[in-house]
N, C-alpha and C. Protein backbone atom coordinates (compact mmCIF):
# COMPACT_ATOMS: atom_id res chain seq x y z
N UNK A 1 77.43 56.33 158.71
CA UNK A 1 77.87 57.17 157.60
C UNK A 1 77.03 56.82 156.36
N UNK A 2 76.43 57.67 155.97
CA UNK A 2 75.80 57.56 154.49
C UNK A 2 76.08 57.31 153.60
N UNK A 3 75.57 56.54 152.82
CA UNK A 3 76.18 56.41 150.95
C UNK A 3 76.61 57.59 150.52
N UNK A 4 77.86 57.35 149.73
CA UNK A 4 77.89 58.98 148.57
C UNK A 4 78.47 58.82 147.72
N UNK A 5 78.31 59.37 146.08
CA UNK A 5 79.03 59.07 144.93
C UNK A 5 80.03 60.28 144.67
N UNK A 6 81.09 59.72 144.17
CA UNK A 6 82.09 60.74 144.20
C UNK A 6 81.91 61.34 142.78
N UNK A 7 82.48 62.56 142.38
CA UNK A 7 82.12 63.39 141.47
C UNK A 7 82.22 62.90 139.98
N UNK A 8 81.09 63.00 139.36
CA UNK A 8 81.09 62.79 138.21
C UNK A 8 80.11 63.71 137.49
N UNK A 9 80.13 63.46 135.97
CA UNK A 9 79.64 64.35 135.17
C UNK A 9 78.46 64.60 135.30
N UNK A 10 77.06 65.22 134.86
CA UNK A 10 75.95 64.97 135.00
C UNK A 10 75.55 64.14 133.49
N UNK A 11 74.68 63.44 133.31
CA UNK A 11 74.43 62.93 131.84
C UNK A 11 74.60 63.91 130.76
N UNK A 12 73.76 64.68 130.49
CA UNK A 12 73.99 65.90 129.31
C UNK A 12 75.17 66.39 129.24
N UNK A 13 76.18 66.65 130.47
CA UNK A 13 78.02 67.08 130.02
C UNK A 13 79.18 65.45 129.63
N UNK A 14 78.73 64.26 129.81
CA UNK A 14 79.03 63.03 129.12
C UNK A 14 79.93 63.56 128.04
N UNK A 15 80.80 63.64 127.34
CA UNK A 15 81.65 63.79 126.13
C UNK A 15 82.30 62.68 125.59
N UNK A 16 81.83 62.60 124.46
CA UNK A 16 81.99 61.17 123.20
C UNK A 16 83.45 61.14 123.71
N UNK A 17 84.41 62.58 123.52
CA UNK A 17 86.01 62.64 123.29
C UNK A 17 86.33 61.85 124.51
N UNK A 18 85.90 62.48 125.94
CA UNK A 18 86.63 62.09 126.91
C UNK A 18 86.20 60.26 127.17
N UNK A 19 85.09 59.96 126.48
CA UNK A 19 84.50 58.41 126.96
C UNK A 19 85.20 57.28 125.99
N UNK A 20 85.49 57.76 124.81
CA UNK A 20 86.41 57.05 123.26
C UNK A 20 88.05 57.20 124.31
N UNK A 21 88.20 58.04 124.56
CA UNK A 21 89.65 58.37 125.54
C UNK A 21 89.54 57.56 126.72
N UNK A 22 89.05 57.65 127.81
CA UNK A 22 88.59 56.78 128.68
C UNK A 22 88.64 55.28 128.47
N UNK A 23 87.98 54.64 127.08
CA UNK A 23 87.68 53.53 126.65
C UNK A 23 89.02 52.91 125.94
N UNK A 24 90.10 53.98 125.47
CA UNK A 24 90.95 53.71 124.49
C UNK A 24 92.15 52.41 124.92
N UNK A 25 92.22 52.27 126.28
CA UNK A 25 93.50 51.64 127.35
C UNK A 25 92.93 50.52 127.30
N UNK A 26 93.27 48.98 126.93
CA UNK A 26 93.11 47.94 127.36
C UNK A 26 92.64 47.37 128.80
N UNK A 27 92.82 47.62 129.49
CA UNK A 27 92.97 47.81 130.99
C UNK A 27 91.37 48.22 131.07
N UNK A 28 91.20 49.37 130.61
CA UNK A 28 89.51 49.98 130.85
C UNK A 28 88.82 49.25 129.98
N UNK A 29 89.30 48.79 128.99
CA UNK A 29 88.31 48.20 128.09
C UNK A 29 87.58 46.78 128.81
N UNK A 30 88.69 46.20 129.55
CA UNK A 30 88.66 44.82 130.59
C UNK A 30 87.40 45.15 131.53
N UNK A 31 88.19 46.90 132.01
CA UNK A 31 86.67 46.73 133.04
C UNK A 31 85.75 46.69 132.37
N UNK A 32 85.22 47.79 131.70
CA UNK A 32 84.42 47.58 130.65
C UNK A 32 83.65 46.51 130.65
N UNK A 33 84.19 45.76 129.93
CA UNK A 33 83.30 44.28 129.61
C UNK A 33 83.01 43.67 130.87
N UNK A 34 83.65 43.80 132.22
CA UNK A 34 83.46 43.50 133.70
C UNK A 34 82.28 44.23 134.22
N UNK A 35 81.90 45.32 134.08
CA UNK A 35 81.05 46.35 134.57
C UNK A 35 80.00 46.12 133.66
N UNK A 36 79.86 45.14 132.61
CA UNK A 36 78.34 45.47 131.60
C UNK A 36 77.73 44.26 132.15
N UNK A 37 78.06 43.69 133.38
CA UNK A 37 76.84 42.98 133.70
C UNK A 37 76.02 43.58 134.73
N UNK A 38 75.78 44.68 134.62
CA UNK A 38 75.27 45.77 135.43
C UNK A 38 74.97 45.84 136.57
N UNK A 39 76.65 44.99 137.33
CA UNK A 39 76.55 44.77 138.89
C UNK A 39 77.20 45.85 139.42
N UNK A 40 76.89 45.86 140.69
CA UNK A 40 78.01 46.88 141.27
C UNK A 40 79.17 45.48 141.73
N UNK A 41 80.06 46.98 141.28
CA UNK A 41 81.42 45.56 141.86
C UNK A 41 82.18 46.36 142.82
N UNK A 42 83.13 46.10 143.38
CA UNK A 42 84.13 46.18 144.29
C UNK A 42 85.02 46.86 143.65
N UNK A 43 86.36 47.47 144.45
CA UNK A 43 87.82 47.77 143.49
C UNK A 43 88.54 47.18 143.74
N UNK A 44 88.64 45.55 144.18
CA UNK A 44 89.46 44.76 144.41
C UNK A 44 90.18 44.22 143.33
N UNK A 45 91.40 44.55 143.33
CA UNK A 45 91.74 44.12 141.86
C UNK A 45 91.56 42.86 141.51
N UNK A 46 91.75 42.02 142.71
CA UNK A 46 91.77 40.68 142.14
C UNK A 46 90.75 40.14 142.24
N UNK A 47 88.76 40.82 142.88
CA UNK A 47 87.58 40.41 142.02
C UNK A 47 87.88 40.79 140.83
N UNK A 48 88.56 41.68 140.33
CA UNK A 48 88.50 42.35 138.66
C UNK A 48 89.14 41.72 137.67
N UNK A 49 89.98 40.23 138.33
CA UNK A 49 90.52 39.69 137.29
C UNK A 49 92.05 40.24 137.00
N UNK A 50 92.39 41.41 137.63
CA UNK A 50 93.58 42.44 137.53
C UNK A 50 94.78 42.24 138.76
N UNK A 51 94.85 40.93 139.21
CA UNK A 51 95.70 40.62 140.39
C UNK A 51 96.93 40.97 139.78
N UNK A 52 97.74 41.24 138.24
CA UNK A 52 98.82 41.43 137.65
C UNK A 52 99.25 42.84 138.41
N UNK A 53 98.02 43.60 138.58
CA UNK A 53 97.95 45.12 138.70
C UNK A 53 98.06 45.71 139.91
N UNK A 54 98.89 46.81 140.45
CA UNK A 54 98.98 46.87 141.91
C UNK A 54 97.95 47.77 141.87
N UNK A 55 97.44 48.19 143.12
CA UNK A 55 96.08 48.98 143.50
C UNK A 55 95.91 50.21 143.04
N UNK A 56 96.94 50.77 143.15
CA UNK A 56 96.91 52.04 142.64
C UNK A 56 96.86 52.45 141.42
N UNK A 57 97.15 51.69 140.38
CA UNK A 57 96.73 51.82 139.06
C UNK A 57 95.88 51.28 139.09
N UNK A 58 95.02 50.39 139.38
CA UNK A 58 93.47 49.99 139.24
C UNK A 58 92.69 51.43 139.44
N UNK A 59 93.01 51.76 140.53
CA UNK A 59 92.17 53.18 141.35
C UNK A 59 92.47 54.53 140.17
N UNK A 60 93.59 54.14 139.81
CA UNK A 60 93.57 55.13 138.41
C UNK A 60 92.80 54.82 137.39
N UNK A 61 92.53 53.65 136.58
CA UNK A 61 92.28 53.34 135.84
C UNK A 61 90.39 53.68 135.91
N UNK A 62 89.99 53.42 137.53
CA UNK A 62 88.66 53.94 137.65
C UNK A 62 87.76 55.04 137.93
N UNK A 63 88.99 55.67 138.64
CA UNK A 63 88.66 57.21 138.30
C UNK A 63 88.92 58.46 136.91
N UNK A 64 89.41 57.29 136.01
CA UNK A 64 89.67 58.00 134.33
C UNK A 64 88.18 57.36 133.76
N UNK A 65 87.48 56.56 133.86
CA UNK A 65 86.04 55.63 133.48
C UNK A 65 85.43 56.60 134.23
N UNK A 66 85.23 57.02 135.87
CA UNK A 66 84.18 57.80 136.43
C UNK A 66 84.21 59.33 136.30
N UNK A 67 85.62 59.79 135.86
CA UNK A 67 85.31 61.33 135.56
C UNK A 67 85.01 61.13 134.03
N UNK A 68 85.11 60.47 133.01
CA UNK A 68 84.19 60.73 131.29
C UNK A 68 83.21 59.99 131.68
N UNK A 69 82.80 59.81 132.86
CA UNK A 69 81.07 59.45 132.93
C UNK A 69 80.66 57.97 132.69
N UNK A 70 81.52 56.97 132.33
CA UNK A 70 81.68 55.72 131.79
C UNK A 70 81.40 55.39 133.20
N UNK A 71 81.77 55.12 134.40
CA UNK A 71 80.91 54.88 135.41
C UNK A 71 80.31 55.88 136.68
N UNK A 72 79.84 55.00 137.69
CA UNK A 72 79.74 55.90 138.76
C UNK A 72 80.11 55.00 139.91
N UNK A 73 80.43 55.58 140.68
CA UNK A 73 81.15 55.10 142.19
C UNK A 73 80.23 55.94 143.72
N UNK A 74 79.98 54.05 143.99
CA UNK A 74 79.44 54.80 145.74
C UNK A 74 80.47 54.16 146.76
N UNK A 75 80.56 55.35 147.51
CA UNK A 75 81.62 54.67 148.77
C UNK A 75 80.23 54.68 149.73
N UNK A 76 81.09 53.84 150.16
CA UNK A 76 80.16 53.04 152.09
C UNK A 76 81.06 53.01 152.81
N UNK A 77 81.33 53.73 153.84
CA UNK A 77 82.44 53.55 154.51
C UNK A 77 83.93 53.76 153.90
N UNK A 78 84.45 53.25 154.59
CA UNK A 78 86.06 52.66 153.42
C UNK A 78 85.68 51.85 151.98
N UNK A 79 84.74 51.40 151.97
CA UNK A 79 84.61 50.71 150.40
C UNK A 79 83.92 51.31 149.29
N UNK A 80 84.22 50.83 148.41
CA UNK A 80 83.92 51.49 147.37
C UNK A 80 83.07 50.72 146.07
N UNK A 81 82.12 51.01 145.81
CA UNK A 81 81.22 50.44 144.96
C UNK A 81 80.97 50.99 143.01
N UNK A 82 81.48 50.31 142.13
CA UNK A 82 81.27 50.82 140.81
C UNK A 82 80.39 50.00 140.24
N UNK A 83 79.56 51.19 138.90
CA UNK A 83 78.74 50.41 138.30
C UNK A 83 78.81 51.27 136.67
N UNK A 84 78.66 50.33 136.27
CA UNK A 84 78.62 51.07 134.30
C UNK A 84 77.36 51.85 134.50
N UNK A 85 77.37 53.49 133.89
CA UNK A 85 76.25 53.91 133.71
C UNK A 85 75.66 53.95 132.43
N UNK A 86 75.02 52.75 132.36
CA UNK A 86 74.73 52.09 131.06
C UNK A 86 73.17 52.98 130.54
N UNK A 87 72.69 53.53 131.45
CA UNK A 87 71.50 53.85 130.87
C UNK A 87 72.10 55.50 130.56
N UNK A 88 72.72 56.00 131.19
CA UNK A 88 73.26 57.02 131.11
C UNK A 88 74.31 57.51 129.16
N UNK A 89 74.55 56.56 129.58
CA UNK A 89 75.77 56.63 128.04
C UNK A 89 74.73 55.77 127.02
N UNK A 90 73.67 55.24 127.00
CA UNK A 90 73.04 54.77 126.23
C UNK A 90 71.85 55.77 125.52
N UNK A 91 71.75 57.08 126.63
CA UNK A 91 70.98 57.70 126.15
C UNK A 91 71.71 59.27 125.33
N UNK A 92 72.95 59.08 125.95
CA UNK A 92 73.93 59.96 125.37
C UNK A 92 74.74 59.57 123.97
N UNK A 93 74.99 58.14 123.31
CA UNK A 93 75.52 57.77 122.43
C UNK A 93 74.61 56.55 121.72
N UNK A 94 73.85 56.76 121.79
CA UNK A 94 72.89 55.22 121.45
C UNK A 94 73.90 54.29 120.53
N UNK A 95 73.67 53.00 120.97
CA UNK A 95 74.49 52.09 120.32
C UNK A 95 76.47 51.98 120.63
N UNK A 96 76.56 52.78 121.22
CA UNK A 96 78.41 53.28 121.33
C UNK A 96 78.47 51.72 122.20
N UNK A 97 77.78 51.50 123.42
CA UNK A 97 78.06 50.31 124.66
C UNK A 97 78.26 49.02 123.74
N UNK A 98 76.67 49.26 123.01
CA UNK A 98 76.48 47.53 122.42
C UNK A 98 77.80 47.11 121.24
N UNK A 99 78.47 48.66 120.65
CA UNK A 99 79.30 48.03 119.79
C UNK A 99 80.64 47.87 120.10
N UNK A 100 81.00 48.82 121.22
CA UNK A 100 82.33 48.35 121.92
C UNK A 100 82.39 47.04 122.26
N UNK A 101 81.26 46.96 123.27
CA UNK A 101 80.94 45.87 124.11
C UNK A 101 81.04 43.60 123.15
N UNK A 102 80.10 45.01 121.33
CA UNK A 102 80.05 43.52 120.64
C UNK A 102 81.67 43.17 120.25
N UNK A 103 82.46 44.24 120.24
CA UNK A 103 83.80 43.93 119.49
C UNK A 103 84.72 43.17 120.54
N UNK A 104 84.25 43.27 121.57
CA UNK A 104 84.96 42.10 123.19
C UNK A 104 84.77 41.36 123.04
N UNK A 105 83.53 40.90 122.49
CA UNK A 105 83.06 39.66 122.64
C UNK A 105 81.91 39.75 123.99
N UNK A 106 81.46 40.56 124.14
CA UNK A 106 80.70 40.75 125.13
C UNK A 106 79.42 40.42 124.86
């Protein structure tokens, strides 16, 4: 079975509203600062630091980040792979990543 990314925006439809919205939940902001080391990670909650969190709100929480374009997701099989599309939203908001990111402490 082939790689495939599940639906997301193309760069140019990106929207400030829906990515400030997206970004607004504590919870996303966590991934957030998790996803800017520009790995692909897992949706395991508890690689994510989110073992408090049952699965299904994680899986929410990452498909509200991958439909405003804040990431992208490849499945392989049953698993599932996310990554910040950092070059993507960097060329759509210049500076928006580095200053969220500086106010984390990131």
């Amino acid at each position: 079975m082939a790689d495939e990314r599940l639906p997301q925006p193309e760069t140019a439809d990106i929207e400030l509203v829906r990515v400030l919205h997206a970004l607004g939940d504590p919870v996303r902001l966590q991934l957030l600062a998790i996803y800017a080391d520009g790995a692909e990670h897992t949706c395991d909650p508890r690689g994510l630091g989110l073992d408090q969190l049952h699965k299904s709100t994680v899986s929410h929480h990452m498909r509200v980040l991958r439909e405003a374009g804040v990431t992208t997701t490849r499945t392989a099989g049953r698993n599932r792979f996310v990554r910040l599309r950092r070059d993507d939203l960097d060329a759509r908001f210049p500076g928006l990543l580095d200053a969220l990111l500086g106010s984390l402490g990131g």
